[in-house]
C-alpha atoms as a PDB file:
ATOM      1  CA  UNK A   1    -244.028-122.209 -91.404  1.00  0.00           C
ATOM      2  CA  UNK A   2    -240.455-124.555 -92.164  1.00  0.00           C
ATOM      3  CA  UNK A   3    -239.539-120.949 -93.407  1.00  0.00           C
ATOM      4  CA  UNK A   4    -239.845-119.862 -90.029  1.00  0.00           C
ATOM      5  CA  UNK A   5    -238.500-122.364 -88.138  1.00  0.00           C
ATOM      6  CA  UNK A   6    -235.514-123.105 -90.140  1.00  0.00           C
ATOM      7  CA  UNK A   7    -234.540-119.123 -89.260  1.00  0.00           C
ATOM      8  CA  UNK A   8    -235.729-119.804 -85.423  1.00  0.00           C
ATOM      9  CA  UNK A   9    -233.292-122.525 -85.305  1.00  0.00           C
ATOM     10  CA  UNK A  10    -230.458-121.113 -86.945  1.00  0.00           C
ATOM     11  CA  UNK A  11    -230.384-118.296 -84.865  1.00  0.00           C
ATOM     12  CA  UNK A  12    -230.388-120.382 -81.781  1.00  0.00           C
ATOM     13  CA  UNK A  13    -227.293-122.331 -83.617  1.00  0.00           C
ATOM     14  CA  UNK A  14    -225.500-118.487 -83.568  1.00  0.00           C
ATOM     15  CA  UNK A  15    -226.384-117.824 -80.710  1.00  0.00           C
ATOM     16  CA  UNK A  16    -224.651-121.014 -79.201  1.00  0.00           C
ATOM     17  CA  UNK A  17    -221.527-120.231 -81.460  1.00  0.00           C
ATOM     18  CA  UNK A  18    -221.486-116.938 -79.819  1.00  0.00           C
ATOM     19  CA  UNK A  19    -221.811-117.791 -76.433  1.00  0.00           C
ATOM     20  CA  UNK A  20    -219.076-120.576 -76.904  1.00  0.00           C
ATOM     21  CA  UNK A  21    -216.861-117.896 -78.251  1.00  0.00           C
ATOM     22  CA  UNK A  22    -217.090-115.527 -74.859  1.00  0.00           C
ATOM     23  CA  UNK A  23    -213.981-116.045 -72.324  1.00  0.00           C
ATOM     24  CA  UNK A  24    -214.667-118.143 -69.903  1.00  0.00           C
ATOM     25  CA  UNK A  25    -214.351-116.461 -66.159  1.00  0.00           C
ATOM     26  CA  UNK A  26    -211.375-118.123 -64.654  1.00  0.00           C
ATOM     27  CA  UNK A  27    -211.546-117.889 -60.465  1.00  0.00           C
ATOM     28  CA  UNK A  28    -209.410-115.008 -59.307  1.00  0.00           C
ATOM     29  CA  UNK A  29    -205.168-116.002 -58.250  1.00  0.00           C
ATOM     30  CA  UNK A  30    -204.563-115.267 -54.719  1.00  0.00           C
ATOM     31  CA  UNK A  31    -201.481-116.060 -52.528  1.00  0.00           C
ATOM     32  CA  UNK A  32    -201.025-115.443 -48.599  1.00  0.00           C
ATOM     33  CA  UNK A  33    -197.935-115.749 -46.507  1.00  0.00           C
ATOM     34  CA  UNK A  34    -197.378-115.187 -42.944  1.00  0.00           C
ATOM     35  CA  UNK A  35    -197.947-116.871 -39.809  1.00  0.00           C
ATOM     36  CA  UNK A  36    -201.153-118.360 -38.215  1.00  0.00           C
ATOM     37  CA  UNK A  37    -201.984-118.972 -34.445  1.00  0.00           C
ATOM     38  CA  UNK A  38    -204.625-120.571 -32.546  1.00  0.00           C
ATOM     39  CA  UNK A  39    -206.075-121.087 -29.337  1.00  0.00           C
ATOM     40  CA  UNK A  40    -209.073-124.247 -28.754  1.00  0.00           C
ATOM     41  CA  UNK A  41    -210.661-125.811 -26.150  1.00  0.00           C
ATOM     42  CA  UNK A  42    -208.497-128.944 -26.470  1.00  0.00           C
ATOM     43  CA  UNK A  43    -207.169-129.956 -23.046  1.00  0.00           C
ATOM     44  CA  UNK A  44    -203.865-131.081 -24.679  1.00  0.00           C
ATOM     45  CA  UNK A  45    -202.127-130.837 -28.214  1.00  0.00           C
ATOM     46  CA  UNK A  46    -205.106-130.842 -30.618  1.00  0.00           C
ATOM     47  CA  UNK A  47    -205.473-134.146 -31.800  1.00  0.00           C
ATOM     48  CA  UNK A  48    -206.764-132.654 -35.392  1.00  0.00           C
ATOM     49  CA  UNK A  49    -202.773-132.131 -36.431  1.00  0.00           C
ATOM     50  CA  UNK A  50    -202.182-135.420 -37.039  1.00  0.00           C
ATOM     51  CA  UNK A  51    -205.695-136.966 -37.027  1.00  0.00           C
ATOM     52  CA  UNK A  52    -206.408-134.452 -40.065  1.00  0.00           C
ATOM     53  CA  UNK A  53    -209.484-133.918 -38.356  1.00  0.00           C
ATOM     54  CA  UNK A  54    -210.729-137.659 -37.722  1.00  0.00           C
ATOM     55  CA  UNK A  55    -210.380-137.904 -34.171  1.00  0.00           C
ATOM     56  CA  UNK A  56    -212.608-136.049 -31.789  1.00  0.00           C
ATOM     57  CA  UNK A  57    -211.447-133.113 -30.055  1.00  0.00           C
ATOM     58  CA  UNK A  58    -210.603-134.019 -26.342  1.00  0.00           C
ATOM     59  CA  UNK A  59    -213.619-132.636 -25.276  1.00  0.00           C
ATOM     60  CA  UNK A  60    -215.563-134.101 -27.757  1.00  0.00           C
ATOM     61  CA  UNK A  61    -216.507-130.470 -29.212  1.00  0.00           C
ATOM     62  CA  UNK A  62    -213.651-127.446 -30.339  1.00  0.00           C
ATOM     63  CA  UNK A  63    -214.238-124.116 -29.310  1.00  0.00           C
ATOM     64  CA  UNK A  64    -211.784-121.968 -30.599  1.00  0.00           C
ATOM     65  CA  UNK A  65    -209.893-118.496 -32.521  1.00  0.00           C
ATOM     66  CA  UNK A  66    -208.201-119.092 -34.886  1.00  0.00           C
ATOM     67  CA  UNK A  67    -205.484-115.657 -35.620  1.00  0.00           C
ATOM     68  CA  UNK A  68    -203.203-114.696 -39.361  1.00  0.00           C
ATOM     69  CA  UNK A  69    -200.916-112.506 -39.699  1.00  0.00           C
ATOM     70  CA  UNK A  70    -199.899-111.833 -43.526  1.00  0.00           C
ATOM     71  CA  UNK A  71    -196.835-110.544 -44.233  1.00  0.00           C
ATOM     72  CA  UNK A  72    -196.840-110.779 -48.183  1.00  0.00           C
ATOM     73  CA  UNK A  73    -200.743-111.368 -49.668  1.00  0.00           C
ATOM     74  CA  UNK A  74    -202.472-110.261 -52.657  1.00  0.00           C
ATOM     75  CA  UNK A  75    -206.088-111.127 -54.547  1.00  0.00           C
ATOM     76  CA  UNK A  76    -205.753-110.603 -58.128  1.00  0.00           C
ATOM     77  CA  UNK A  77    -204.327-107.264 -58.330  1.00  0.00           C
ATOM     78  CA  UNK A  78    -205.723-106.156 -54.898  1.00  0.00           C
ATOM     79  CA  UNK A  79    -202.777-106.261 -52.164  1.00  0.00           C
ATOM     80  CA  UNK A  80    -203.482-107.674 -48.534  1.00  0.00           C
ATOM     81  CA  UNK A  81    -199.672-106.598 -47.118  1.00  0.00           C
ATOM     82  CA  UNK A  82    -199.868-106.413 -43.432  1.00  0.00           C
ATOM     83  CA  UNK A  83    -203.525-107.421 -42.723  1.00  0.00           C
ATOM     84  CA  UNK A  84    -204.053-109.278 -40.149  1.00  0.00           C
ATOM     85  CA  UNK A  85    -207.929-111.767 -39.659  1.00  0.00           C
ATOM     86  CA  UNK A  86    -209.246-113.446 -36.961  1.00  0.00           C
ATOM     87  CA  UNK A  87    -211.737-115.851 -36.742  1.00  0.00           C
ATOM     88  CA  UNK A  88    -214.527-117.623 -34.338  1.00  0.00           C
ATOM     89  CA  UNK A  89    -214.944-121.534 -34.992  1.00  0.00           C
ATOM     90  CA  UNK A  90    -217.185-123.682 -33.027  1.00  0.00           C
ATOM     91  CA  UNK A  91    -217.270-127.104 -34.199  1.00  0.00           C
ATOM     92  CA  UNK A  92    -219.842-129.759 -32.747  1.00  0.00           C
ATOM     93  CA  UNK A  93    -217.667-132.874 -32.967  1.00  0.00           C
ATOM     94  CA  UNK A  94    -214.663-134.000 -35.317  1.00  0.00           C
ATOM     95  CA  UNK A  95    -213.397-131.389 -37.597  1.00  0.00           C
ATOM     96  CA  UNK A  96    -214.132-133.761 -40.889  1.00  0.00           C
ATOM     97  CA  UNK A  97    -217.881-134.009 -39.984  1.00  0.00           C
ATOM     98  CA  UNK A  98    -218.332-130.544 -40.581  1.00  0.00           C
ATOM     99  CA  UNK A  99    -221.211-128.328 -39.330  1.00  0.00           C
ATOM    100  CA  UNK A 100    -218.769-125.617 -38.063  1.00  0.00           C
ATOM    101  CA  UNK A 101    -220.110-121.674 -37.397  1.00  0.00           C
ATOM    102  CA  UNK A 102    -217.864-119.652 -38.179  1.00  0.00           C
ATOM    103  CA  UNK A 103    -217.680-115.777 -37.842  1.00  0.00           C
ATOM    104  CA  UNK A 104    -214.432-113.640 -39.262  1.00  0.00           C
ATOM    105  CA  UNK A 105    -213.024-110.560 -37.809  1.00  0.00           C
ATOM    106  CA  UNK A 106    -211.446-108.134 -40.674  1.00  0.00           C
ATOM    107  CA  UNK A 107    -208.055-106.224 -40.031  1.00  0.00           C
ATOM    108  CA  UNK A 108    -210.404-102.024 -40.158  1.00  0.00           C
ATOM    109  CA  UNK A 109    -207.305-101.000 -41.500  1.00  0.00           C
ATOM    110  CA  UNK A 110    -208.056-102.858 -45.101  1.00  0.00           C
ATOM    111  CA  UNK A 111    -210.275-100.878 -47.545  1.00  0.00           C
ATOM    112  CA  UNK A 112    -213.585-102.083 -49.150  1.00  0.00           C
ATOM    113  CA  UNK A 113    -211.192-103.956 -51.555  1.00  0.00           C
ATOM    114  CA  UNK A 114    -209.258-106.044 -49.139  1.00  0.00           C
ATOM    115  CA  UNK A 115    -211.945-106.622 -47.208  1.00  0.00           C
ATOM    116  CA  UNK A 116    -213.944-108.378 -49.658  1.00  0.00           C
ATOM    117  CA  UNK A 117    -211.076-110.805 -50.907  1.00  0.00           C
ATOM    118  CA  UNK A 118    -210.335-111.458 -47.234  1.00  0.00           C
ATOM    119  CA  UNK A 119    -213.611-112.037 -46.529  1.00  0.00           C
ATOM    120  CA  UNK A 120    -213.612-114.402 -49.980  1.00  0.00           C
ATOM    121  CA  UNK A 121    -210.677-116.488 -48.796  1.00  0.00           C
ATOM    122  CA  UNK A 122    -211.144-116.900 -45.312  1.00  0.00           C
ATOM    123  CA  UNK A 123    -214.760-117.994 -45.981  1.00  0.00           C
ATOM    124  CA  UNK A 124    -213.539-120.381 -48.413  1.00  0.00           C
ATOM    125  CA  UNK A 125    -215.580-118.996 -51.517  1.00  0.00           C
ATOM    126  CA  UNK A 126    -212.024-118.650 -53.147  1.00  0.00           C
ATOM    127  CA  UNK A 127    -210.839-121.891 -53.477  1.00  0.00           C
ATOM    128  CA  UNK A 128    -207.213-123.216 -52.775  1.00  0.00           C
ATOM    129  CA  UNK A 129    -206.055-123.885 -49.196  1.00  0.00           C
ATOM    130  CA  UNK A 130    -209.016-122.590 -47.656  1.00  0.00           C
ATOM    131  CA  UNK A 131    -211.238-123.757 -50.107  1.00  0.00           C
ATOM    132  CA  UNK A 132    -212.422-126.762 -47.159  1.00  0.00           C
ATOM    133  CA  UNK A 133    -214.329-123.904 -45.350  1.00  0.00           C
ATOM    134  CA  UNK A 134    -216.938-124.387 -48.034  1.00  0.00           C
ATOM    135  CA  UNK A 135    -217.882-127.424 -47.043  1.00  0.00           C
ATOM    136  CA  UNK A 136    -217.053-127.500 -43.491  1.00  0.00           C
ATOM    137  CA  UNK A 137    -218.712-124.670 -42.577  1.00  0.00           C
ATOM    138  CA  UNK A 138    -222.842-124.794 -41.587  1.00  0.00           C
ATOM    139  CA  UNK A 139    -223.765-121.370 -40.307  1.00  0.00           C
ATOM    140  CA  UNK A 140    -221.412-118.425 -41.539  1.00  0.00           C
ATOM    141  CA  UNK A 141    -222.010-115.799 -38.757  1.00  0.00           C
ATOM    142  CA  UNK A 142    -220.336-112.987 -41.386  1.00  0.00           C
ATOM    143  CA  UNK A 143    -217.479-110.641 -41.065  1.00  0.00           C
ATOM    144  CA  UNK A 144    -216.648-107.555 -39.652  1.00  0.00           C
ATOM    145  CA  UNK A 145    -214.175-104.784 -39.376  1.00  0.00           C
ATOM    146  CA  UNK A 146    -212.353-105.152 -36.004  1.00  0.00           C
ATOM    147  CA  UNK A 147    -209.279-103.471 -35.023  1.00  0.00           C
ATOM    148  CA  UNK A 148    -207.049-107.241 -35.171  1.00  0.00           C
ATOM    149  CA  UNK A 149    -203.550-106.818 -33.862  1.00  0.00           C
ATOM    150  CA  UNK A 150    -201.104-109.745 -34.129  1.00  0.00           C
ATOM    151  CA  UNK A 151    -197.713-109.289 -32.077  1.00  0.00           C
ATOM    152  CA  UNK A 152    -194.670-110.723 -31.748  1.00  0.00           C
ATOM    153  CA  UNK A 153    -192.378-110.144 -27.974  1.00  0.00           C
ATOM    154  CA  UNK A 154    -190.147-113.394 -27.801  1.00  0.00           C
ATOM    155  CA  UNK A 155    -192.029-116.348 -27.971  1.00  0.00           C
ATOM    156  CA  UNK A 156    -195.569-115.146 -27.190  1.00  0.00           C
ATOM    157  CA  UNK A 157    -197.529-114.367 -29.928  1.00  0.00           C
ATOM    158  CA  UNK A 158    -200.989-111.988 -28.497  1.00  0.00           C
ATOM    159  CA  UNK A 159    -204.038-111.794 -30.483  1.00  0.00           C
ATOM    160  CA  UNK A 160    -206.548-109.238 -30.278  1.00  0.00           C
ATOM    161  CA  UNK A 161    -210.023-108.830 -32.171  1.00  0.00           C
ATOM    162  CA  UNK A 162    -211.577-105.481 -30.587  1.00  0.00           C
ATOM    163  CA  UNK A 163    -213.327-107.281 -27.206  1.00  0.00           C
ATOM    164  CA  UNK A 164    -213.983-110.110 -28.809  1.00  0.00           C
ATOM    165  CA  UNK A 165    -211.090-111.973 -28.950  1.00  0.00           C
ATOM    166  CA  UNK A 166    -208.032-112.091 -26.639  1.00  0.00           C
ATOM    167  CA  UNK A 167    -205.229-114.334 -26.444  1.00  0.00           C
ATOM    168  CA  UNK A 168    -201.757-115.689 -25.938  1.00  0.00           C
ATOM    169  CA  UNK A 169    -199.734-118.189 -27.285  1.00  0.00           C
ATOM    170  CA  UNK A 170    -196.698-119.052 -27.253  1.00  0.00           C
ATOM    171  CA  UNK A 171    -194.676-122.475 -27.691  1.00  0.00           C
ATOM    172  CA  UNK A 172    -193.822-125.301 -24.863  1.00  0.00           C
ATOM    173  CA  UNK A 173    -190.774-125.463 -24.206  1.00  0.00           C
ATOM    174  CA  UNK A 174    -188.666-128.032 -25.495  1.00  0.00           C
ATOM    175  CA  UNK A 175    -185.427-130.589 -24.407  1.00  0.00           C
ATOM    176  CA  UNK A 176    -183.343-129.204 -26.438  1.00  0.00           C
ATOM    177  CA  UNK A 177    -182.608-125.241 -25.700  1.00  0.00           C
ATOM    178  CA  UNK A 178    -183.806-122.873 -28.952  1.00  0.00           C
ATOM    179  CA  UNK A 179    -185.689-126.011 -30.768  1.00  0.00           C
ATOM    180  CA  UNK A 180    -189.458-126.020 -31.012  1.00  0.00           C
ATOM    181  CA  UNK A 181    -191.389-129.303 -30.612  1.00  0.00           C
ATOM    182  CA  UNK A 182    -192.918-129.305 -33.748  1.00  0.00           C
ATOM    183  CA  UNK A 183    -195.202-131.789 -35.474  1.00  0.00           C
ATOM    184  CA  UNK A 184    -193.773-132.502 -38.852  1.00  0.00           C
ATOM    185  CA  UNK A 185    -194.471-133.386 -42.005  1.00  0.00           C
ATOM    186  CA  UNK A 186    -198.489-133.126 -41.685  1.00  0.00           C
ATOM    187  CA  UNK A 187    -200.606-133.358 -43.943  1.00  0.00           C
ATOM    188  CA  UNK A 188    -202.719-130.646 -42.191  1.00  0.00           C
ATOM    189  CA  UNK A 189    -204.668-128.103 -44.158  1.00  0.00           C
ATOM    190  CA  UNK A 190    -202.481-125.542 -42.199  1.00  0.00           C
ATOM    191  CA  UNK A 191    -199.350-126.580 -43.294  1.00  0.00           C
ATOM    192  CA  UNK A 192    -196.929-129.132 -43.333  1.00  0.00           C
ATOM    193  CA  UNK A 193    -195.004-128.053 -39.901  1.00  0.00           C
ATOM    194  CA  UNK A 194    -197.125-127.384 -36.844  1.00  0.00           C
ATOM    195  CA  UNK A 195    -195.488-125.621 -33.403  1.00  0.00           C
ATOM    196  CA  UNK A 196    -196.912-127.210 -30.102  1.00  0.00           C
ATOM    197  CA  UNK A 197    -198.036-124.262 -28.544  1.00  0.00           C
ATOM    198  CA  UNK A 198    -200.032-123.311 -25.221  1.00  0.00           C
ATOM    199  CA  UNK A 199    -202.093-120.702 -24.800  1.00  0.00           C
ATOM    200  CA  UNK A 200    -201.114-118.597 -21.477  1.00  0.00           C
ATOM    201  CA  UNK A 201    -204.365-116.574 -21.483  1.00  0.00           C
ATOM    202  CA  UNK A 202    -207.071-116.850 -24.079  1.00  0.00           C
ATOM    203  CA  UNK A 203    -210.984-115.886 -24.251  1.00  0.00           C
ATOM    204  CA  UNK A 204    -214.072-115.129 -26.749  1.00  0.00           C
ATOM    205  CA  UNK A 205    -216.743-112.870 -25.994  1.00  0.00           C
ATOM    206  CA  UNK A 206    -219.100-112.589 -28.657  1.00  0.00           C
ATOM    207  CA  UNK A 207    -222.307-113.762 -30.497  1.00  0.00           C
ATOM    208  CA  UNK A 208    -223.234-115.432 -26.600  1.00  0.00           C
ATOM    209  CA  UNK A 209    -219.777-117.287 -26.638  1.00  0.00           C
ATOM    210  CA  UNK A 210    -218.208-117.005 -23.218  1.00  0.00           C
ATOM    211  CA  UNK A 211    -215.442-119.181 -23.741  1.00  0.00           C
ATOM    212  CA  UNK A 212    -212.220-119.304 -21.876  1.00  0.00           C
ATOM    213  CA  UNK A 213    -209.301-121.257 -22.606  1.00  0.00           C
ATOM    214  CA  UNK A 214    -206.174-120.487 -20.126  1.00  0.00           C
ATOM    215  CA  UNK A 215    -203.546-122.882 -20.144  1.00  0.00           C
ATOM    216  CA  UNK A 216    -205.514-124.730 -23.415  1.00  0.00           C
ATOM    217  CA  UNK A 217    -203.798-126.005 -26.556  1.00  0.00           C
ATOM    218  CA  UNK A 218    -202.083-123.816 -28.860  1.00  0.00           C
ATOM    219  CA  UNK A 219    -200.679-123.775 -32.388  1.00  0.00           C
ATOM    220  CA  UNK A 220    -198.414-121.688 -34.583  1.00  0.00           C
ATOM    221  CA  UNK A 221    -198.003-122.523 -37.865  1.00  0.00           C
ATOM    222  CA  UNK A 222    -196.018-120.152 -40.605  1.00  0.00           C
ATOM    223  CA  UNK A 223    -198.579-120.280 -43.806  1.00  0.00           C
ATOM    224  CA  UNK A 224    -198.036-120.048 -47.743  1.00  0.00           C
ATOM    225  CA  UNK A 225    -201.140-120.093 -48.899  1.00  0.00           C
ATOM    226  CA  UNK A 226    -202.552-119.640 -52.777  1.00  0.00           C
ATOM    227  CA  UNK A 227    -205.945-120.268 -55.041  1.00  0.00           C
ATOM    228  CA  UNK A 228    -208.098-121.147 -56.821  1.00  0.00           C
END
């Protein structure tokens, strides 16, 4: 019987040994750049910017898209060059508290491969800049191909997520001709320079959303993001 249980528990000891000796997974490298815009319910400049999310929204609640374009982008070895994502966030109170839904509207030009790391990042389950999603986010509504178009005529940025989403942004105009008023040197999960934008039309039409923002707060933002 010691027999025995001398050979039980030296092949438990190998097979520790052996599982210490496998490589441990490592989470994959990703990297986005581009440019970000956003439309919410906030009756004037979104107070998150430089309240980093303490400060209620000006209605008390944000309703809102939130648009990327990516210009350069890649998951691992998987390339996300000229996707573009769009995404629904309703948020109950202050942005910190949490409890967001959140639903994500995939660029149908990306392939089964891009789709699932965009999916990955912009739910937050790969780490890094978006990486807050995890624990902001309550009730993930899922993704979806949509045909997402992000253009560029002047100033005005227009978003469009099939008839879900539509919108435009663009920036308010400044005292000083050609300058942006810009919010600078945030701390924001966004990035560290913030355009004050307004949206001139914007809407959401989807999972019983009827939201409407004309004339709303705006943001542009250009992004370098990276994980894990």
């Amino acid at each position: 019987m010691a027999k025995k249980l001398k050979k039980i528990a030296k092949s438990r000891a190998l097979k520790v040994i052996e599982d210490n000796d496998k490589p441990i997974p490592h989470d994959t490298e990703w990297k986005l750049k581009g440019e970000l815009a956003l439309s919410c319910s906030c009756e004037l400049f979104c107070p998150c910017v430089v309240s980093l999310g303490q400060h209620p929204p000006t209605q008390g609640f944000c309703h809102a898209w939130i648009a990327a374009r990516i210009d350069r982008g890649k998951y691992g070895a998987t390339k996300l060059d000229g996707l573009n994502i769009c995404m629904l966030v309703d948020i109950p109170g202050k942005m910190g508290a949490g409890n967001w839904t959140v639903a994500l509207y995939i660029d149908d030009t990306a392939n089964d491969a891009q789709f699932a790391a965009m999916e990955k990042i912009f739910s937050g389950s790969a780490k890094g800049t978006t990486g807050l999603f995890r624990l902001l986010v309550g009730n993930y509504l899922g993704a979806r191909r949509e045909a997402v178009t992000y253009e560029t005529s002047g100033e005005m940025r227009t978003i469009t997520a099939g008839r879900a989403v539509f919108g435009e942004v663009a920036p308010i105009p400044g005292a000083r001709e050609g300058e942006h008023v810009t919010v600078e040197n945030t701390s924001y999960w966004m990035g560290s320079t913030v355009i004050v934008g307004q949206a001139r039309k914007s809407k959401i039409r989807d999972f019983g959303r009827v939201w409407n923002f004309d004339g709303g707060s705006g943001e542009i933002c250009a992004i370098s993001w990276h994980g894990p």
